[in-house]
Structure formats: C-alpha cells, structure tokens
Protein backbone atom coordinates (compact mmCIF):
# COMPACT_ATOMS: atom_id res chain seq x y z
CA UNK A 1 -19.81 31.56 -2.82
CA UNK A 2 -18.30 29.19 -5.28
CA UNK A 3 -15.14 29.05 -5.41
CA UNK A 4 -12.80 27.62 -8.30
CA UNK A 5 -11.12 23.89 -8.31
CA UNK A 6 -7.16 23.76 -7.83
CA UNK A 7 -5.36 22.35 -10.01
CA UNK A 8 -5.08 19.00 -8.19
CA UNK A 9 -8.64 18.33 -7.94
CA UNK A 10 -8.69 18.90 -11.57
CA UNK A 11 -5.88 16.99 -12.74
CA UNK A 12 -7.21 14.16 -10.51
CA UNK A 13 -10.48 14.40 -12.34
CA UNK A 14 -9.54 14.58 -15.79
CA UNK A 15 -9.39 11.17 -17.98
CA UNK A 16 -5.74 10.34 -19.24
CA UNK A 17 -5.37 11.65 -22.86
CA UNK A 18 -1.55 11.31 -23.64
CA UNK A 19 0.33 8.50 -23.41
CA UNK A 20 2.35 10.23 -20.79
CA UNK A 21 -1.14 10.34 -18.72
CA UNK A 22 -1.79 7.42 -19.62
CA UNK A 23 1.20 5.86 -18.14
CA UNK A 24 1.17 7.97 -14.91
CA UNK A 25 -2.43 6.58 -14.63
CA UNK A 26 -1.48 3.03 -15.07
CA UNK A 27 1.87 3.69 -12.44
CA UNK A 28 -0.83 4.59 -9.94
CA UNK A 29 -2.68 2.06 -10.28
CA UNK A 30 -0.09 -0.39 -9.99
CA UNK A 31 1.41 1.10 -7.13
CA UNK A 32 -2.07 1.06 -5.76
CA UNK A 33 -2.71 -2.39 -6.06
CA UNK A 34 0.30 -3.70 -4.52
CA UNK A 35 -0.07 -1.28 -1.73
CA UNK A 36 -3.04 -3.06 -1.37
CA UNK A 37 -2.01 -6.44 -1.98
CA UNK A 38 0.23 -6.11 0.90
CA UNK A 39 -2.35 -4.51 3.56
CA UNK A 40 -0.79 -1.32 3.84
CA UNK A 41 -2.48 1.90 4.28
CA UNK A 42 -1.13 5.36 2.50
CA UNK A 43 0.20 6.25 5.66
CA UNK A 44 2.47 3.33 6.47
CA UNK A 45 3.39 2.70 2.54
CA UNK A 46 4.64 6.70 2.40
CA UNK A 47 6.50 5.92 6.50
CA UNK A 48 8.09 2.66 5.03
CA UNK A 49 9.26 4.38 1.58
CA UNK A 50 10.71 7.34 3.56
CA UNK A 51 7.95 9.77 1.21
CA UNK A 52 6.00 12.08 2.08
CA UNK A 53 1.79 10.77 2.40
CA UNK A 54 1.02 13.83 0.05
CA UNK A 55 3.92 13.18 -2.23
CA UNK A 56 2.21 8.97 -2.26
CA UNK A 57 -1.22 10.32 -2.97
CA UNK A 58 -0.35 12.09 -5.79
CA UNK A 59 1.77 8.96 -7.03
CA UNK A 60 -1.31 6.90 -7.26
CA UNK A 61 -3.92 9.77 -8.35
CA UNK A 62 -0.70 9.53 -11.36
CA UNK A 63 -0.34 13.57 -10.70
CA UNK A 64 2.95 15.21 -11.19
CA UNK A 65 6.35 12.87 -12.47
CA UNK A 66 7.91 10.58 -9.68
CA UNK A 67 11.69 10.31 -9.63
CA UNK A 68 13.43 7.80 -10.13
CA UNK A 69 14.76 7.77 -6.35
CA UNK A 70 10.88 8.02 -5.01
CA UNK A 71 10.17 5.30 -7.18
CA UNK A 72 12.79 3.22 -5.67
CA UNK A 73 11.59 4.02 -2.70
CA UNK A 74 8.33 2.98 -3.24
CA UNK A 75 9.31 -0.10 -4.89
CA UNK A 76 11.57 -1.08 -1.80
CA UNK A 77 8.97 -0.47 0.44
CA UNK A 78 6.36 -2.70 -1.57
CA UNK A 79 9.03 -5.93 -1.77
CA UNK A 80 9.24 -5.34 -5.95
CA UNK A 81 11.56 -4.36 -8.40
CA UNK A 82 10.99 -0.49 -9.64
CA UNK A 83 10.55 -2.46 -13.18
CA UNK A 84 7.85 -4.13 -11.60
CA UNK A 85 6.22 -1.04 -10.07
CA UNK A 86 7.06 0.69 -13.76
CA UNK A 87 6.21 -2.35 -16.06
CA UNK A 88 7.41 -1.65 -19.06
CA UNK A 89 5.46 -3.72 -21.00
CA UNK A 90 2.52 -2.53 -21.36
C-alpha cells in the first residue's frame, strides 16, 4: 500500500524557488558546514545549543523559520556571530 509523503519529506525535497527558500536553503547550509567544520554531530550541536535534534534537522534541511533566539543559540554553540551563521551578504 502506498502511502502519501508528509509534508517534511516534501518540503525537504523540493528545490528552493523564492528568495525566502532560497535563503533558508543557504542558512542550512551554512549552519551545516560549520557544524561540520567543528566535528560536531547533530546530536551534540542541538545538546550544546540547548535545541531540540529535530528542531536542528529541520534548520539545516532550511524547513520551517528559525527564531531569532534558536539562531543565537546555534550560533553560540558553533563559536560565530548569528551574522555569521545569517550572512547577510549574499
């Protein structure tokens, strides 16, 4: 029996069209990366940021709209500014 997709899965699959996507996207990425960059797994990034691991996932997938506070958080947790995390710039 096949049963539909939730929402998530197809949120997470669908390619950024709005700039607003677009900049979720990129937020994930970033936040990715320096997750990365500093050896952390989900799990310790979302214990250290005082997040939940769900609430991280969907960060970097760039699902849903992050607070300001969660990206504070985050950005605490991963040693950068929240400008950094957000850049701006591009």
């Amino acid at each position: 029996m096949n049963r539909p997709a939730s929402r998530r899965t197809e949120a997470a699959k669908r390619k950024p069209t709005s700039a607003k996507d677009i900049f979720l996207s990129d937020l994930g990425n970033r936040t990715r990366g320096l997750r990365a960059r500093r050896g952390l797994t989900r799990k310790e990034l979302a214990r250290e940021a005082q997040v939940s691991e769900r609430h991280l996932a969907n960060l970097e997938m760039g699902i849903g709209n992050p607070s300001v506070q969660i990206l504070r958080q985050v950005a605490r947790a991963l040693d950068c500014s929240a400008a950094e995390l957000i850049d701006l710039e591009d």
